[in-house]
Protein backbone atom coordinates (compact mmCIF):
# COMPACT_ATOMS: atom_id res chain seq x y z
CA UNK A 1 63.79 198.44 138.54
CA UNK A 2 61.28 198.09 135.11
CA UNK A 3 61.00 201.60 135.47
CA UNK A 4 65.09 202.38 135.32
CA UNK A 5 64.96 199.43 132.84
CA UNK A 6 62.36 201.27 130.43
CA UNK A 7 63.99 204.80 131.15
CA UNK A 8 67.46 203.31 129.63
CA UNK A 9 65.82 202.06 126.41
CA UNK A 10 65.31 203.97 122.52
CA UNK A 11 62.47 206.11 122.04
CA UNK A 12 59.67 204.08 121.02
CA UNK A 13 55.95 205.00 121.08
CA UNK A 14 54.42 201.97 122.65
CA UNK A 15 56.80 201.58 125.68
CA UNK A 16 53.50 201.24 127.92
CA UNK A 17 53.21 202.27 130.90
CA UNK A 18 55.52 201.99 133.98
CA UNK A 19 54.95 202.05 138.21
CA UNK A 20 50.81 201.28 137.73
CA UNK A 21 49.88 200.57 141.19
CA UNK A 22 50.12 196.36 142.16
CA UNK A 23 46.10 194.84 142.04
CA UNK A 24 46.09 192.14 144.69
CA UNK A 25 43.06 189.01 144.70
CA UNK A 26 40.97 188.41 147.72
CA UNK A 27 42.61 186.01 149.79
CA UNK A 28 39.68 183.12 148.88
CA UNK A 29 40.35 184.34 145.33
CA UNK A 30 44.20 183.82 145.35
CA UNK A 31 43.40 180.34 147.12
CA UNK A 32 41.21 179.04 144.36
CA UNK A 33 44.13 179.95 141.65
CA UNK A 34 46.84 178.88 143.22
CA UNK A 35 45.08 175.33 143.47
CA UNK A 36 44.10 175.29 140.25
CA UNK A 37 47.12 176.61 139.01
CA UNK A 38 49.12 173.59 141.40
CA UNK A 39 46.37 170.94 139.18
CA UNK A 40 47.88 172.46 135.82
CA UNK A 41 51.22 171.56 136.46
CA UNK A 42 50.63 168.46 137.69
CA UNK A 43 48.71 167.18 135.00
CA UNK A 44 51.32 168.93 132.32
CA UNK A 45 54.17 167.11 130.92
CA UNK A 46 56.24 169.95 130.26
CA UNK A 47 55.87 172.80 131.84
CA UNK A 48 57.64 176.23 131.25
CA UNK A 49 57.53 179.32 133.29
CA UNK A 50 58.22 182.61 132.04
CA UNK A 51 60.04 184.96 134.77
CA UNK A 52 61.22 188.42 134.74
CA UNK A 53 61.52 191.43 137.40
CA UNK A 54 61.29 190.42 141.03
CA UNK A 55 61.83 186.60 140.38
CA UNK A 56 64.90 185.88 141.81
CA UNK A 57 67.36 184.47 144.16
CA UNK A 58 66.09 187.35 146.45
CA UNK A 59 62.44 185.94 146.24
CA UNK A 60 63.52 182.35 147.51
CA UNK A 61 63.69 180.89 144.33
CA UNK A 62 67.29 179.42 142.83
CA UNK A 63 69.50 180.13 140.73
CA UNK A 64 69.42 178.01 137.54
CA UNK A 65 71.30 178.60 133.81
CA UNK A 66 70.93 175.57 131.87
CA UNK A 67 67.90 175.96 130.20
CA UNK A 68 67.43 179.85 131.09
CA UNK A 69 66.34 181.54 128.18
CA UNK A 70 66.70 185.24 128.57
CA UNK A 71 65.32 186.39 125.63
CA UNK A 72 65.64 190.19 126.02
CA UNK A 73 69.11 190.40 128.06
CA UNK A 74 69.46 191.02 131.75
CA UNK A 75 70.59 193.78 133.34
CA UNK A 76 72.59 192.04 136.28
CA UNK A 77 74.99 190.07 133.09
CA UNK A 78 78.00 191.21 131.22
CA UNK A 79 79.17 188.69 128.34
CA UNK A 80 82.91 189.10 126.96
CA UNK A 81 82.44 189.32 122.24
CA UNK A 82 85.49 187.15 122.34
CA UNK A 83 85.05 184.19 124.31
CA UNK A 84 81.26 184.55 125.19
CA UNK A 85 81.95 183.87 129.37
CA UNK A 86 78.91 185.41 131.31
CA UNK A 87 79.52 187.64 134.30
CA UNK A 88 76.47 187.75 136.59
CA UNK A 89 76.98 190.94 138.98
CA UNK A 90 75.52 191.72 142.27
CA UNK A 91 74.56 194.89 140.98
CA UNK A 92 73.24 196.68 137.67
CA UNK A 93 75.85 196.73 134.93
CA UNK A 94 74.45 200.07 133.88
CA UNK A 95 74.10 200.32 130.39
CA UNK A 96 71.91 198.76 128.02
CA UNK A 97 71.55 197.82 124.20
CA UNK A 98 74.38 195.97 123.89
CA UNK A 99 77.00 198.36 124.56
CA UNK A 100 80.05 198.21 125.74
CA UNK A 101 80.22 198.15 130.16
CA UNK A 102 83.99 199.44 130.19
CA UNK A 103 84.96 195.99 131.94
CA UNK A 104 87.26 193.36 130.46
CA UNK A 105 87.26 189.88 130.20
CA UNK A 106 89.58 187.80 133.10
CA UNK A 107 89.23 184.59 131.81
CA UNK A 108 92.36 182.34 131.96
CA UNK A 109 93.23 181.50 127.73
CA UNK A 110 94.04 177.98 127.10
CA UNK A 111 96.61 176.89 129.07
CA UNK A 112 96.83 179.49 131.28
CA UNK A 113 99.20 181.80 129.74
CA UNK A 114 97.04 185.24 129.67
CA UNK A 115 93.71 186.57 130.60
CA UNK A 116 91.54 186.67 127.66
CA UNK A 117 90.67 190.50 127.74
CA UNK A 118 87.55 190.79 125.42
CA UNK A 119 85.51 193.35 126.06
CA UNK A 120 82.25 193.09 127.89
CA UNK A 121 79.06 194.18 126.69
CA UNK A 122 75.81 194.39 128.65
CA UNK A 123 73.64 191.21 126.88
CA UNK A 124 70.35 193.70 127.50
CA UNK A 125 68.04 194.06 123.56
CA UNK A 126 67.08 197.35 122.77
CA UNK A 127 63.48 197.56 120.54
CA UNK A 128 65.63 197.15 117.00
CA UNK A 129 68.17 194.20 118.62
CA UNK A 130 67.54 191.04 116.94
CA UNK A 131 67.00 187.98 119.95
CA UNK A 132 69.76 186.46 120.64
CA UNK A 133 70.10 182.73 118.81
CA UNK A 134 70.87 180.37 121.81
CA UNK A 135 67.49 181.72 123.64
CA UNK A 136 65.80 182.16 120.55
CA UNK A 137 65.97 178.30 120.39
CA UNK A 138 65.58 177.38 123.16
CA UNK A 139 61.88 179.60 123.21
CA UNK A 140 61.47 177.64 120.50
CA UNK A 141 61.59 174.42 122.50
CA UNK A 142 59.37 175.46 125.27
CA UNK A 143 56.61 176.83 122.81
CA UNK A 144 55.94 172.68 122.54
CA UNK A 145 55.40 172.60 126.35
CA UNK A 146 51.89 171.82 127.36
CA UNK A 147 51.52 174.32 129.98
CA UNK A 148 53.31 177.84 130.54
CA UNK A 149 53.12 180.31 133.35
CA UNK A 150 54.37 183.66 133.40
CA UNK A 151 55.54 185.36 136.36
CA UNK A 152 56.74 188.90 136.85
CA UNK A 153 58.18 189.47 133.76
CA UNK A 154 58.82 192.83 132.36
CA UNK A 155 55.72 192.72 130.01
CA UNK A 156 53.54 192.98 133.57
CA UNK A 157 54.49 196.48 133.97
CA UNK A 158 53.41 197.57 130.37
CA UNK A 159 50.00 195.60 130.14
CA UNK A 160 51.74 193.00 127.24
CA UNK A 161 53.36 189.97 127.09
CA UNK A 162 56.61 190.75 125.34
CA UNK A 163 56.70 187.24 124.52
CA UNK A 164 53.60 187.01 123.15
CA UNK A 165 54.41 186.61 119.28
CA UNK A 166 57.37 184.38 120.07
CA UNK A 167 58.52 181.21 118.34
CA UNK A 168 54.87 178.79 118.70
CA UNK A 169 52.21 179.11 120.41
CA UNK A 170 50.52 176.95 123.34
CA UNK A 171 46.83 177.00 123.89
CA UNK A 172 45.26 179.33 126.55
CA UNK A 173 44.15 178.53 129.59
CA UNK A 174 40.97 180.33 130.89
């Protein structure tokens, strides 16, 4: 999917570099970081993890919104300009940089009378896209964690953290 995912953005000259073959640890290897990456958290506080491409509900792990920050859209979303309402899809919407999907808005106005109708837009930042406010924020929160982990994300495929020169900074673990 980062591959589609990069394919559907601008032109931009440091887009990195997409499908690099996966490295994998020796097993002993893996062992020894998972355990000391199990000793991190539980000494932490606050911890935040950073997810992105293949962490999902498909991977075992749940489904949770209330302190998601999705700083660079999602590609399975749809959010109405009107009333704001998310739509998560089973599928792709298809289109990113905050255009338009071609879908409108069913939720119920105040008291019922009429659907609300706004149109939906795919909530996915292309290079020049300012970050959205609400995750912005909340990025801004977790940058005063004591511990982050990143998993996945979409700056694995390119070599970068996209995330990298967010809000804060928390000290490096070795």
């Amino acid at each position: 999917m980062s591959v589609n995912y990069a394919a559907g953005l601008s032109p931009y000259a440091d887009k990195g570099k997409c499908g690099l073959p996966e490295i994998f640890d020796p097993p002993e290897e893996l062992e020894r970081k998972v355990w000391e990456l199990a000793q991190l958290v539980w000494q932490s506080s606050n911890v935040v993890f950073h997810t992105g491409a293949g962490i999902s509900t498909a991977s075992g792990i749940p489904d949770f919104r209330d302190k998601l920050a999705e700083l660079h859209g999602n590609m399975f979303v749809e959010e109405c300009v009107k009333c704001k309402t998310q739509y998560v899809r089973d599928t792709v919407v298809g289109s990113m940089g905050l255009k338009a999907t071609g879908r409108l808005c069913t939720v119920a106005k105040a008291r019922g009378l009429r659907a609300c109708r706004g149109e939906l837009r795919d909530t996915i930042l292309d290079w020049e896209d300012a970050l959205p406010d609400r995750d912005l924020t909340l990025a801004d929160e977790a940058s005063r964690s004591d511990a982050q982990m990143s998993l996945d994300w979409a700056g694995g495929d390119t070599g970068r953290s996209t995330t990298s020169s967010g809000p804060g900074a928390v000290r490096r673990a070795s």
